[in-house]
PDB file of N, CA and C in Angstrom:
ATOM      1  N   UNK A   1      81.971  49.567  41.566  1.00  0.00           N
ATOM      2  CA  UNK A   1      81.570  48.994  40.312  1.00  0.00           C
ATOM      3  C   UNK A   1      80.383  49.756  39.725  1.00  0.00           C
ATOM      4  N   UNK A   2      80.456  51.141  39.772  1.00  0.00           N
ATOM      5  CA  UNK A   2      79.051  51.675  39.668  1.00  0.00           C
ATOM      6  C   UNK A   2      79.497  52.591  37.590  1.00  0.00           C
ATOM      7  N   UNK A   3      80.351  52.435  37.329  1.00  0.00           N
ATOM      8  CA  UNK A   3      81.265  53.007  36.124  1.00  0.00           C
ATOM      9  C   UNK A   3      80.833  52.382  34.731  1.00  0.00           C
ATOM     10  N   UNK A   4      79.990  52.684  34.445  1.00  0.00           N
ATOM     11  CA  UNK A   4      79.979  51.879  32.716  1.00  0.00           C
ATOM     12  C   UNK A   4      81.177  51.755  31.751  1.00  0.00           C
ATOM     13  N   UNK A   5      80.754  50.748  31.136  1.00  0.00           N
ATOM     14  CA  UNK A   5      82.005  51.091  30.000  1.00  0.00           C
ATOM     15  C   UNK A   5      82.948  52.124  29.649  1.00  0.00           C
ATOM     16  N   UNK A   6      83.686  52.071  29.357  1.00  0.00           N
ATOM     17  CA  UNK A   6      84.193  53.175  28.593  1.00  0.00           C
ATOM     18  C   UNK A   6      83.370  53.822  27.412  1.00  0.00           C
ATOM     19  N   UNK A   7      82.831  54.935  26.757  1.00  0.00           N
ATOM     20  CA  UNK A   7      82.951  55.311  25.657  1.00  0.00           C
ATOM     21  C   UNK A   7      83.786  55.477  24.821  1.00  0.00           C
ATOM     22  N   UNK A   8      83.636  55.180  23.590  1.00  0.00           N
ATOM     23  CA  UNK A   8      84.710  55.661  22.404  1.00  0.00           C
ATOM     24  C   UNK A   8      85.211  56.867  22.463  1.00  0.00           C
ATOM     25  N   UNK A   9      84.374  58.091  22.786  1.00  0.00           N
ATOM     26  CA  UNK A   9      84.743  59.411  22.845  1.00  0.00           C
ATOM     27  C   UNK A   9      85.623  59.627  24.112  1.00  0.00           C
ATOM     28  N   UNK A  10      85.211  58.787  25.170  1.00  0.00           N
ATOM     29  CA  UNK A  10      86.025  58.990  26.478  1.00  0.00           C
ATOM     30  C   UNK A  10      87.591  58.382  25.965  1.00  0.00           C
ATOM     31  N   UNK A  11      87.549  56.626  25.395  1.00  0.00           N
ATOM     32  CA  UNK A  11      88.866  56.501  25.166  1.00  0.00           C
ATOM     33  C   UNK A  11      89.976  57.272  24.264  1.00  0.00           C
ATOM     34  N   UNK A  12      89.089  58.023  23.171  1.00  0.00           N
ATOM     35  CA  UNK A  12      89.916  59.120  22.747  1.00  0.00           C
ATOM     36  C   UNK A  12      90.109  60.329  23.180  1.00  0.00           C
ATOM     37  N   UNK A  13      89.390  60.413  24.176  1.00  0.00           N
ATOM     38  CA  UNK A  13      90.166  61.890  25.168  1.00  0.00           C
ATOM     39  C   UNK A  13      91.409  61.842  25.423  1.00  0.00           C
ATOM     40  N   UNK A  14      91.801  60.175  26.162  1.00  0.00           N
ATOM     41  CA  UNK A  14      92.707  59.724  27.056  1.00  0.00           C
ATOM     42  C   UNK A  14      93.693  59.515  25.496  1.00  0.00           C
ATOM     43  N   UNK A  15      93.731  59.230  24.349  1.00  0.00           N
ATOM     44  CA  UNK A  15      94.483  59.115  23.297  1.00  0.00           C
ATOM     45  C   UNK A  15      95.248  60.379  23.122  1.00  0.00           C
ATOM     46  N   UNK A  16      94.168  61.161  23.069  1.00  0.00           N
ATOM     47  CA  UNK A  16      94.651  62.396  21.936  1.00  0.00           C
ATOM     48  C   UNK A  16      95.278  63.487  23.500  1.00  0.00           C
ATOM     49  N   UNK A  17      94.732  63.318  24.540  1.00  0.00           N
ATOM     50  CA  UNK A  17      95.194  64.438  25.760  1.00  0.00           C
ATOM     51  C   UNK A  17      96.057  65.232  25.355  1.00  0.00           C
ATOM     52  N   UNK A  18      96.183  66.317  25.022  1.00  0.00           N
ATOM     53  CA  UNK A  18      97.808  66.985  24.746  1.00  0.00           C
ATOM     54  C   UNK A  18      98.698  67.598  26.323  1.00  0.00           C
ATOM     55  N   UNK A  19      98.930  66.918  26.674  1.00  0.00           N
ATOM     56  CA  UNK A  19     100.002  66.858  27.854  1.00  0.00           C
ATOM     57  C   UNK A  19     101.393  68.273  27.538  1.00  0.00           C
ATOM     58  N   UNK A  20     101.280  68.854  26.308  1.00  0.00           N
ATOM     59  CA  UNK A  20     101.783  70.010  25.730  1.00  0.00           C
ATOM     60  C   UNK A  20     100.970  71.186  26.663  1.00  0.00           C
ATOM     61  N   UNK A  21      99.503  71.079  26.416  1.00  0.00           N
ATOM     62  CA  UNK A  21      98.911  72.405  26.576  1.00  0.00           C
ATOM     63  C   UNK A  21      97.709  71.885  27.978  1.00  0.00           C
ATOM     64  N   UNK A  22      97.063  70.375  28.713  1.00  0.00           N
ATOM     65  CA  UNK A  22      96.990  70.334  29.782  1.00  0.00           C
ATOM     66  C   UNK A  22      97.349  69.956  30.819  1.00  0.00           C
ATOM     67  N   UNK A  23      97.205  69.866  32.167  1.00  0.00           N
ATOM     68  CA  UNK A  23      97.747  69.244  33.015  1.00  0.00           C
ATOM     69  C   UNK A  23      97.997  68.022  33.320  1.00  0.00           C
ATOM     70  N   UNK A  24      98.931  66.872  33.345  1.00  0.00           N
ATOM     71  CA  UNK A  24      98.778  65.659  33.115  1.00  0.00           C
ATOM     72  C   UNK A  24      98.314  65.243  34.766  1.00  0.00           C
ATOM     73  N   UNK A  25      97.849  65.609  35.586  1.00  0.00           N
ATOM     74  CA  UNK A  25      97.291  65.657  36.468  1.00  0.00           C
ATOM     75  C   UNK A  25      95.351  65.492  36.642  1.00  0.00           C
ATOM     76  N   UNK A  26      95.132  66.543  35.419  1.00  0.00           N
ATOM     77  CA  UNK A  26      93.812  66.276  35.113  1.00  0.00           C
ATOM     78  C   UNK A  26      93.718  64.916  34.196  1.00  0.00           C
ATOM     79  N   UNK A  27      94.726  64.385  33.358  1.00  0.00           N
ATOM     80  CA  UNK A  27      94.724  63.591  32.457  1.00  0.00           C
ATOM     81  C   UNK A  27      94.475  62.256  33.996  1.00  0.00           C
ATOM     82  N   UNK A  28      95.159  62.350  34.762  1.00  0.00           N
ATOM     83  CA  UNK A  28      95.021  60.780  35.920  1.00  0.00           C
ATOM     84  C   UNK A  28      93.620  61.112  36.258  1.00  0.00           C
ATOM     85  N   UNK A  29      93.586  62.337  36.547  1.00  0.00           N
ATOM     86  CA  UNK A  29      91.665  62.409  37.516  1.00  0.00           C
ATOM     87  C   UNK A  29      90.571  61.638  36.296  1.00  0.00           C
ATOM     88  N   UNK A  30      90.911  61.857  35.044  1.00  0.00           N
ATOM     89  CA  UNK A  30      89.996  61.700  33.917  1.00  0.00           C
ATOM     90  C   UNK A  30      89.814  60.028  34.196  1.00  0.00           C
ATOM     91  N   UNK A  31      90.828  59.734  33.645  1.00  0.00           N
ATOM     92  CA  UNK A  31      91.619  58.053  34.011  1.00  0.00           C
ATOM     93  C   UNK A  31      90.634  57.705  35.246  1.00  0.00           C
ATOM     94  N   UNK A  32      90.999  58.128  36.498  1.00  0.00           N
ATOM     95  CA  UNK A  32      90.542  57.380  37.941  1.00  0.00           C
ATOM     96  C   UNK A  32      88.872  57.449  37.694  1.00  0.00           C
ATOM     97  N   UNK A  33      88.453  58.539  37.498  1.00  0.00           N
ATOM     98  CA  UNK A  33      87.185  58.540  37.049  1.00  0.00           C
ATOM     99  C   UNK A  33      86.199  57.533  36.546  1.00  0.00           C
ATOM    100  N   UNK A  34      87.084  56.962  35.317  1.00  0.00           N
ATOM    101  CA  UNK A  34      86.585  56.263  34.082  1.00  0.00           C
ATOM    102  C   UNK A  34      87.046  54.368  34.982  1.00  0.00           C
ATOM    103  N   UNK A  35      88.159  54.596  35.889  1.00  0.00           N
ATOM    104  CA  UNK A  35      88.683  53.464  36.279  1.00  0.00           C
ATOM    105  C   UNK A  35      87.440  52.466  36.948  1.00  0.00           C
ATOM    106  N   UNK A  36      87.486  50.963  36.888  1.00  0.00           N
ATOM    107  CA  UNK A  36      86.528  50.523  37.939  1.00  0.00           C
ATOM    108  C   UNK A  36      87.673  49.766  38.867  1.00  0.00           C
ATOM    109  N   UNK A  37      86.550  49.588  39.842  1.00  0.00           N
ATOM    110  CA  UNK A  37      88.336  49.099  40.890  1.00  0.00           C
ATOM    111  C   UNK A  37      88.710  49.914  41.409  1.00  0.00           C
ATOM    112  N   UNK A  38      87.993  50.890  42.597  1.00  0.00           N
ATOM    113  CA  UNK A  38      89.331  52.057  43.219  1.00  0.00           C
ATOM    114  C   UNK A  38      90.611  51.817  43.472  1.00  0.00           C
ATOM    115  N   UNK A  39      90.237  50.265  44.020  1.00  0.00           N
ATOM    116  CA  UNK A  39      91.497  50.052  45.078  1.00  0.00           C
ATOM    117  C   UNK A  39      92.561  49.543  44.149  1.00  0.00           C
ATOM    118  N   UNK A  40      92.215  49.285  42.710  1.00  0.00           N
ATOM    119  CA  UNK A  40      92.957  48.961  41.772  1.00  0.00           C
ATOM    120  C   UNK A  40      93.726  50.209  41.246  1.00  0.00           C
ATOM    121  N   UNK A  41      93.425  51.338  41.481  1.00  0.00           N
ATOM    122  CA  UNK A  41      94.003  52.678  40.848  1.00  0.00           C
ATOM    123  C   UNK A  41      94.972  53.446  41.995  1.00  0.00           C
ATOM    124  N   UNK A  42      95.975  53.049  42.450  1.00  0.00           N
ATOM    125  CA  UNK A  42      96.906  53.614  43.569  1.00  0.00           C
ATOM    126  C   UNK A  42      97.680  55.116  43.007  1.00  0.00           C
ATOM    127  N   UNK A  43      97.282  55.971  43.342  1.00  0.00           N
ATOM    128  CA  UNK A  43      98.667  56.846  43.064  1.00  0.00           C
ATOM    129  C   UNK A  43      98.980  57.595  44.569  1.00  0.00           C
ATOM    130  N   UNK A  44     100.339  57.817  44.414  1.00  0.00           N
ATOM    131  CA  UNK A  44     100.885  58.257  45.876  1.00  0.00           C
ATOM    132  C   UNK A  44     102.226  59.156  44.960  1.00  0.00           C
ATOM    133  N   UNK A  45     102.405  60.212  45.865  1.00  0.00           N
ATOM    134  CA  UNK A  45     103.237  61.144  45.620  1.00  0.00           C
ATOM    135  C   UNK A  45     104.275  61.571  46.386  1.00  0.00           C
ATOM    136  N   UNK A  46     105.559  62.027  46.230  1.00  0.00           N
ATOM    137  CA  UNK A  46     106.657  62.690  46.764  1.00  0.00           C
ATOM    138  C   UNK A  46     107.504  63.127  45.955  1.00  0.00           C
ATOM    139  N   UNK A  47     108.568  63.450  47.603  1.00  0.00           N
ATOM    140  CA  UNK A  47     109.411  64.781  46.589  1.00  0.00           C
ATOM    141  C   UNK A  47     110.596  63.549  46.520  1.00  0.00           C
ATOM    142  N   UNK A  48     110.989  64.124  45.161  1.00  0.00           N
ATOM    143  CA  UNK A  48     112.663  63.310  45.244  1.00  0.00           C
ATOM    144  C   UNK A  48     113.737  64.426  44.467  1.00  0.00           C
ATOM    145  N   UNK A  49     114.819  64.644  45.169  1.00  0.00           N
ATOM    146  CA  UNK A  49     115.666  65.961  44.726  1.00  0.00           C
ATOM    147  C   UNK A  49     114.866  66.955  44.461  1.00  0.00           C
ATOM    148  N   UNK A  50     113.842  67.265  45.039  1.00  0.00           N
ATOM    149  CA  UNK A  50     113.301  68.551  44.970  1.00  0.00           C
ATOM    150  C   UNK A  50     112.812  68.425  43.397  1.00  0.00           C
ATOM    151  N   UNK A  51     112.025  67.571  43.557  1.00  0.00           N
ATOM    152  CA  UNK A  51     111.010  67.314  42.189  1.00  0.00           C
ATOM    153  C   UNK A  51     110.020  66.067  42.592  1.00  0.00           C
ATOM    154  N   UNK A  52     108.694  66.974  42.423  1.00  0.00           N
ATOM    155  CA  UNK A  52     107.958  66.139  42.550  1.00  0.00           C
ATOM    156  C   UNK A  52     107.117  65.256  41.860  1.00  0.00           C
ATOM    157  N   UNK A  53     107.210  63.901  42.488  1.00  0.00           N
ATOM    158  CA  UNK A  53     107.354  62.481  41.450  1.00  0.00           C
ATOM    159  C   UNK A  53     105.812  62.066  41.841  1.00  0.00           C
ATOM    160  N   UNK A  54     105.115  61.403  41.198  1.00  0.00           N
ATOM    161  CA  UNK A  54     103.740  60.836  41.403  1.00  0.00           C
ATOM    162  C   UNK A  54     104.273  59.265  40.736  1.00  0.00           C
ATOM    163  N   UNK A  55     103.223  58.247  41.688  1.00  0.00           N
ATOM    164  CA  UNK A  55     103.630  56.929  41.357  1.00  0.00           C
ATOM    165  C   UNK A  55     102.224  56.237  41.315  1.00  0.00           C
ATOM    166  N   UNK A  56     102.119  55.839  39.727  1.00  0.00           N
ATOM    167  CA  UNK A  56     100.729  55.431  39.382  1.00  0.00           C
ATOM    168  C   UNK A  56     101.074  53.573  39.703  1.00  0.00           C
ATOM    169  N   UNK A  57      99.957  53.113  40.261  1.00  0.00           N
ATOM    170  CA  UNK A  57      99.716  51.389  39.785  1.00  0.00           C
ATOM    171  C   UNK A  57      98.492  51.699  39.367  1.00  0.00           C
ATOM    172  N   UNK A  58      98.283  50.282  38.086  1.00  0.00           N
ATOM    173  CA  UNK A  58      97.138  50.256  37.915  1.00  0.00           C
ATOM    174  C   UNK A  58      97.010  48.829  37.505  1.00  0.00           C
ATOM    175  N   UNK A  59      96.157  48.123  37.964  1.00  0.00           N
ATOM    176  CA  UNK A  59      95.511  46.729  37.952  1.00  0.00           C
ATOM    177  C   UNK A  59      93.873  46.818  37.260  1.00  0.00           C
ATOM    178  N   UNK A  60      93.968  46.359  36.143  1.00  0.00           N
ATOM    179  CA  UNK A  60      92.885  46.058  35.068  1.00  0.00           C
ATOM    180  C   UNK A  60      91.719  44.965  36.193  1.00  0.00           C
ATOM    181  N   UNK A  61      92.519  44.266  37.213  1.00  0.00           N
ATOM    182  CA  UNK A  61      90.793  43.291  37.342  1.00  0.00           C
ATOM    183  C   UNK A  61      90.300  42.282  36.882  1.00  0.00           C
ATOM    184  N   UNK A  62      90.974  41.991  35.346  1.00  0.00           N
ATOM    185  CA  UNK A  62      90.663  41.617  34.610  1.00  0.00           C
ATOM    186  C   UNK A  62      89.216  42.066  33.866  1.00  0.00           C
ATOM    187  N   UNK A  63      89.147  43.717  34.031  1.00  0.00           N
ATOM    188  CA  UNK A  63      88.015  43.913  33.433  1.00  0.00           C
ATOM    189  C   UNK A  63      87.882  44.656  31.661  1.00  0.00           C
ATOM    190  N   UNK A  64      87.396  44.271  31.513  1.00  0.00           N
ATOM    191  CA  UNK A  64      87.861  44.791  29.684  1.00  0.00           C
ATOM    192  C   UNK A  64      87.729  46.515  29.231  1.00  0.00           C
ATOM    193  N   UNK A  65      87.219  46.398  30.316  1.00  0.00           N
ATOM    194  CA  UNK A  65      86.657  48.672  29.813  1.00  0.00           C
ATOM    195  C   UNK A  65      87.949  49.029  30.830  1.00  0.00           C
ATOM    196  N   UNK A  66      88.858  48.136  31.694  1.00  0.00           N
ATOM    197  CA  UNK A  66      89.911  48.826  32.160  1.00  0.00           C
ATOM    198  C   UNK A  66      91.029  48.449  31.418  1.00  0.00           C
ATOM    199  N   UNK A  67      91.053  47.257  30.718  1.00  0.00           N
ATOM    200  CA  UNK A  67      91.986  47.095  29.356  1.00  0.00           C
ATOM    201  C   UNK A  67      91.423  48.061  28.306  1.00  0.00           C
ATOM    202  N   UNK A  68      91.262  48.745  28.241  1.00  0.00           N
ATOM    203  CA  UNK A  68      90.685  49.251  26.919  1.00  0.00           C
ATOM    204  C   UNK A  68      91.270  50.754  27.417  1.00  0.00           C
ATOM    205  N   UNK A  69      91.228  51.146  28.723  1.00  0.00           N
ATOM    206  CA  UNK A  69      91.737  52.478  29.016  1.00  0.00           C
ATOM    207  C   UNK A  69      93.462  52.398  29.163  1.00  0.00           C
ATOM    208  N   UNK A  70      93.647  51.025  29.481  1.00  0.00           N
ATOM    209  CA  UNK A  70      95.292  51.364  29.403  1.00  0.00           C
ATOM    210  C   UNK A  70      95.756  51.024  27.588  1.00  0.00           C
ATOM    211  N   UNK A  71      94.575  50.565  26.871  1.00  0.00           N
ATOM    212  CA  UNK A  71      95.122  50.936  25.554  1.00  0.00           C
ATOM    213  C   UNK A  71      95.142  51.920  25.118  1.00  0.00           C
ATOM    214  N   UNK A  72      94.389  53.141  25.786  1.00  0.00           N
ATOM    215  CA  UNK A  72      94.277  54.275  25.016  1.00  0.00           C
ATOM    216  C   UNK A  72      95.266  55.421  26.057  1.00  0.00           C
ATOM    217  N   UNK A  73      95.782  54.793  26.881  1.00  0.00           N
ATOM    218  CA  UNK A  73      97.279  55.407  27.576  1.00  0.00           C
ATOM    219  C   UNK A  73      98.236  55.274  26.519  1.00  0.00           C
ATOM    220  N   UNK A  74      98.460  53.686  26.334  1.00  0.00           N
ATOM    221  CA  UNK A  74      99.644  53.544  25.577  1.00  0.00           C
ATOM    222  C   UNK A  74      99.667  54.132  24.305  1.00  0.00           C
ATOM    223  N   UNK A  75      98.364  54.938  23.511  1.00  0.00           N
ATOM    224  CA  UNK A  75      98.248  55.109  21.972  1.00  0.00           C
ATOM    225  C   UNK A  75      98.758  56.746  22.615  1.00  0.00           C
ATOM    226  N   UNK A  76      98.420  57.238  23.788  1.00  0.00           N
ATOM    227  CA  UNK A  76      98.998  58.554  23.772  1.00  0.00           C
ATOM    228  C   UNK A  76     100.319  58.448  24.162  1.00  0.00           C
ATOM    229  N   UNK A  77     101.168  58.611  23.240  1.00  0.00           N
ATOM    230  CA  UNK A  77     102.616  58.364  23.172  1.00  0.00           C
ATOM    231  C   UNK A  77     103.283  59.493  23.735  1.00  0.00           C
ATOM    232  N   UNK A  78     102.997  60.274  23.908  1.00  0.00           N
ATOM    233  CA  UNK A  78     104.039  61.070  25.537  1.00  0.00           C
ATOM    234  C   UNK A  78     103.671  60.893  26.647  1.00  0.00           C
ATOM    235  N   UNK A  79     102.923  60.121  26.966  1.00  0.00           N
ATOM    236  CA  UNK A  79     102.464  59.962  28.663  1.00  0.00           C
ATOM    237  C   UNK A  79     103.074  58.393  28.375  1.00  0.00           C
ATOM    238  N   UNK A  80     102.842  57.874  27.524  1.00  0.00           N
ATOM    239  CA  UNK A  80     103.274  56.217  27.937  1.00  0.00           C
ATOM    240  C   UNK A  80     104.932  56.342  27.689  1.00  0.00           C
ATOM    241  N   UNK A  81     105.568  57.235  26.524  1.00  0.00           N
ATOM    242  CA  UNK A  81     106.998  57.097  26.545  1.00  0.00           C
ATOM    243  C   UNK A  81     107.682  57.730  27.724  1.00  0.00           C
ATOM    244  N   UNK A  82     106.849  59.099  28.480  1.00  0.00           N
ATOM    245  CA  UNK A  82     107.595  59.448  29.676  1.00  0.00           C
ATOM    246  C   UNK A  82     107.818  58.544  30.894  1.00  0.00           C
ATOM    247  N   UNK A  83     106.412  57.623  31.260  1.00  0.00           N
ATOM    248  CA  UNK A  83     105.793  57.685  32.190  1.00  0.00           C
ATOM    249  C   UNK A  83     105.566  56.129  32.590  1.00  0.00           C
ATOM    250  N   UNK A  84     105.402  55.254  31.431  1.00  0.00           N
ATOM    251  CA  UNK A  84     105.261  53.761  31.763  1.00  0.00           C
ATOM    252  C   UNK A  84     106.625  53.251  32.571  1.00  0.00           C
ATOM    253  N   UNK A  85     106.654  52.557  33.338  1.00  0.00           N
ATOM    254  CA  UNK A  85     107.933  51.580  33.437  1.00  0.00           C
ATOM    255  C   UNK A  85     107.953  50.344  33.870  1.00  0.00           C
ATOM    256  N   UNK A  86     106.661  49.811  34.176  1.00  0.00           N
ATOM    257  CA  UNK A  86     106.795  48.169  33.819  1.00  0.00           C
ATOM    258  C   UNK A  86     105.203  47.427  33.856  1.00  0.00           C
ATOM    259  N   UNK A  87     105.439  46.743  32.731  1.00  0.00           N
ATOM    260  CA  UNK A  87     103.756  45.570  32.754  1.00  0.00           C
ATOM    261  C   UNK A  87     104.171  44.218  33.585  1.00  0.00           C
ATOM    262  N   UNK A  88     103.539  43.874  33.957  1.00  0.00           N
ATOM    263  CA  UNK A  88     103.380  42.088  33.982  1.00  0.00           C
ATOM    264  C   UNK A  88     101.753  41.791  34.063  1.00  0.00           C
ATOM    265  N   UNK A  89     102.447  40.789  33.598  1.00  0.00           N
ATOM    266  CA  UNK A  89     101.154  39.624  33.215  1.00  0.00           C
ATOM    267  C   UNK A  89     100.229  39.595  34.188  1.00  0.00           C
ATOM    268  N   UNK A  90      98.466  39.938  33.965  1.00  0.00           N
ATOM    269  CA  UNK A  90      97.677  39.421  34.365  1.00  0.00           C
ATOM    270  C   UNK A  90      97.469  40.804  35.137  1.00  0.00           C
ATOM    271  N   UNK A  91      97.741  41.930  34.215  1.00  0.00           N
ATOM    272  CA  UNK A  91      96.895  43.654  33.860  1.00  0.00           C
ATOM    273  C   UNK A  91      97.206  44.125  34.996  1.00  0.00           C
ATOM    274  N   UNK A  92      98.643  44.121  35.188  1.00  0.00           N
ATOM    275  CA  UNK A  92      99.082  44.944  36.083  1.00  0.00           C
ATOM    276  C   UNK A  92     100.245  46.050  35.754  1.00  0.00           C
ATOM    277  N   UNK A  93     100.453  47.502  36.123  1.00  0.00           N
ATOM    278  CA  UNK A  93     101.333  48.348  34.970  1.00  0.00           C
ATOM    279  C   UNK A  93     101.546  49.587  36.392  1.00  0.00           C
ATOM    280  N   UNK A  94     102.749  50.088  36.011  1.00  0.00           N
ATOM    281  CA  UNK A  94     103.401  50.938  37.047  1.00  0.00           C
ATOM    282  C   UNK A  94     104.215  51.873  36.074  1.00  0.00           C
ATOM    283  N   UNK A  95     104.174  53.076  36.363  1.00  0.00           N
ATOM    284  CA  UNK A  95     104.289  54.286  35.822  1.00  0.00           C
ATOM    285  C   UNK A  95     104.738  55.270  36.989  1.00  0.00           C
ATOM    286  N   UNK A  96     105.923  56.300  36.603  1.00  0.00           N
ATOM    287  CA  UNK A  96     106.328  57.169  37.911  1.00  0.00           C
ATOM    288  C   UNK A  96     106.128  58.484  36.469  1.00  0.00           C
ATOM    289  N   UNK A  97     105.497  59.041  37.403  1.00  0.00           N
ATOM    290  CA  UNK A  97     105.244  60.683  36.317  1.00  0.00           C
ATOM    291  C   UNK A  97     106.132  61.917  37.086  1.00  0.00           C
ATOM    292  N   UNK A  98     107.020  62.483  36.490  1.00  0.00           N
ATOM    293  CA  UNK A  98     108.138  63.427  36.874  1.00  0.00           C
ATOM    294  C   UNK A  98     106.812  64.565  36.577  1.00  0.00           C
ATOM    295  N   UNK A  99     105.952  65.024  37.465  1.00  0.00           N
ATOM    296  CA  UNK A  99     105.736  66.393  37.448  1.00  0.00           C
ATOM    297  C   UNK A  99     106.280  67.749  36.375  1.00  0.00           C
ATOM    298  N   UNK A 100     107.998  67.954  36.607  1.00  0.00           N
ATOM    299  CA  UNK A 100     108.622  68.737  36.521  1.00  0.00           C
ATOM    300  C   UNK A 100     108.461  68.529  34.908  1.00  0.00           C
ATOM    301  N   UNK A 101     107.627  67.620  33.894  1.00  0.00           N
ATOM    302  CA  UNK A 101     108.257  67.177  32.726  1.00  0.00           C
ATOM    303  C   UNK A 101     106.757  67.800  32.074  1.00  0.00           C
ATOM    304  N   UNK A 102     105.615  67.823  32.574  1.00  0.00           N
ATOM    305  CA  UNK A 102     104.565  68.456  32.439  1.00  0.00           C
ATOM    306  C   UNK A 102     104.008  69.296  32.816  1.00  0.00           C
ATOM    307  N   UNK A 103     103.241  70.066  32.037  1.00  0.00           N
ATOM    308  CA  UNK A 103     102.390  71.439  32.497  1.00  0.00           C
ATOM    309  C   UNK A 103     101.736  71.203  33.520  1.00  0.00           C
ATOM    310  N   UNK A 104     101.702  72.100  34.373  1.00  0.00           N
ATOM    311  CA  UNK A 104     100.798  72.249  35.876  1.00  0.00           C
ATOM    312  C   UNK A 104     101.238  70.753  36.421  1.00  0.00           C
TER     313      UNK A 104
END
């Protein structure tokens, strides 16, 4: 719990990221960074058909600077249209990121 708020400038990093020209890899480190809650930020990785898959959870806490970072996931619309695949209630969200679909 040592993480301040989010900044405005930080949540528009995570908006605007161009996942075109960086690694969406640095885009999660940015994310975990900014996250409070380690144990709330799971990602674990493998291979599936010889492509390697990364598998994000992320649990808000109910804290508002970690709602505020999965709003500025969902406003960057190629990481949330590749990459989201399910919410439920009470700020919990799971995302599998195909590697093979992004740079580095």
């Amino acid at each position: 719990m040592s993480n301040p708020y989010p900044r405005e400038n930080e949540l528009e990093t995570i908006q605007k990221w161009d996942l075109l020209e960086k690694p969406v890899t640095e885009l999660l480190e940015y994310v975990r960074q900014l996250w409070e809650y380690d144990d709330r930020f799971i990602l674990t990785g493998k291979r599936l058909t010889g492509k390697r898959v990364l598998r994000l959870y992320l649990s808000t806490g109910g804290w508002s600077g970690n709602e505020s970072i999965i709003g500025a996931l969902q406003q960057n619309i190629l990481f949330w249209s590749l990459c989201w695949v399910k919410s439920q209630s009470g700020g919990h969200y799971w995302f599998v990121i195909n590697l093979s679909q992004f740079r580095g």
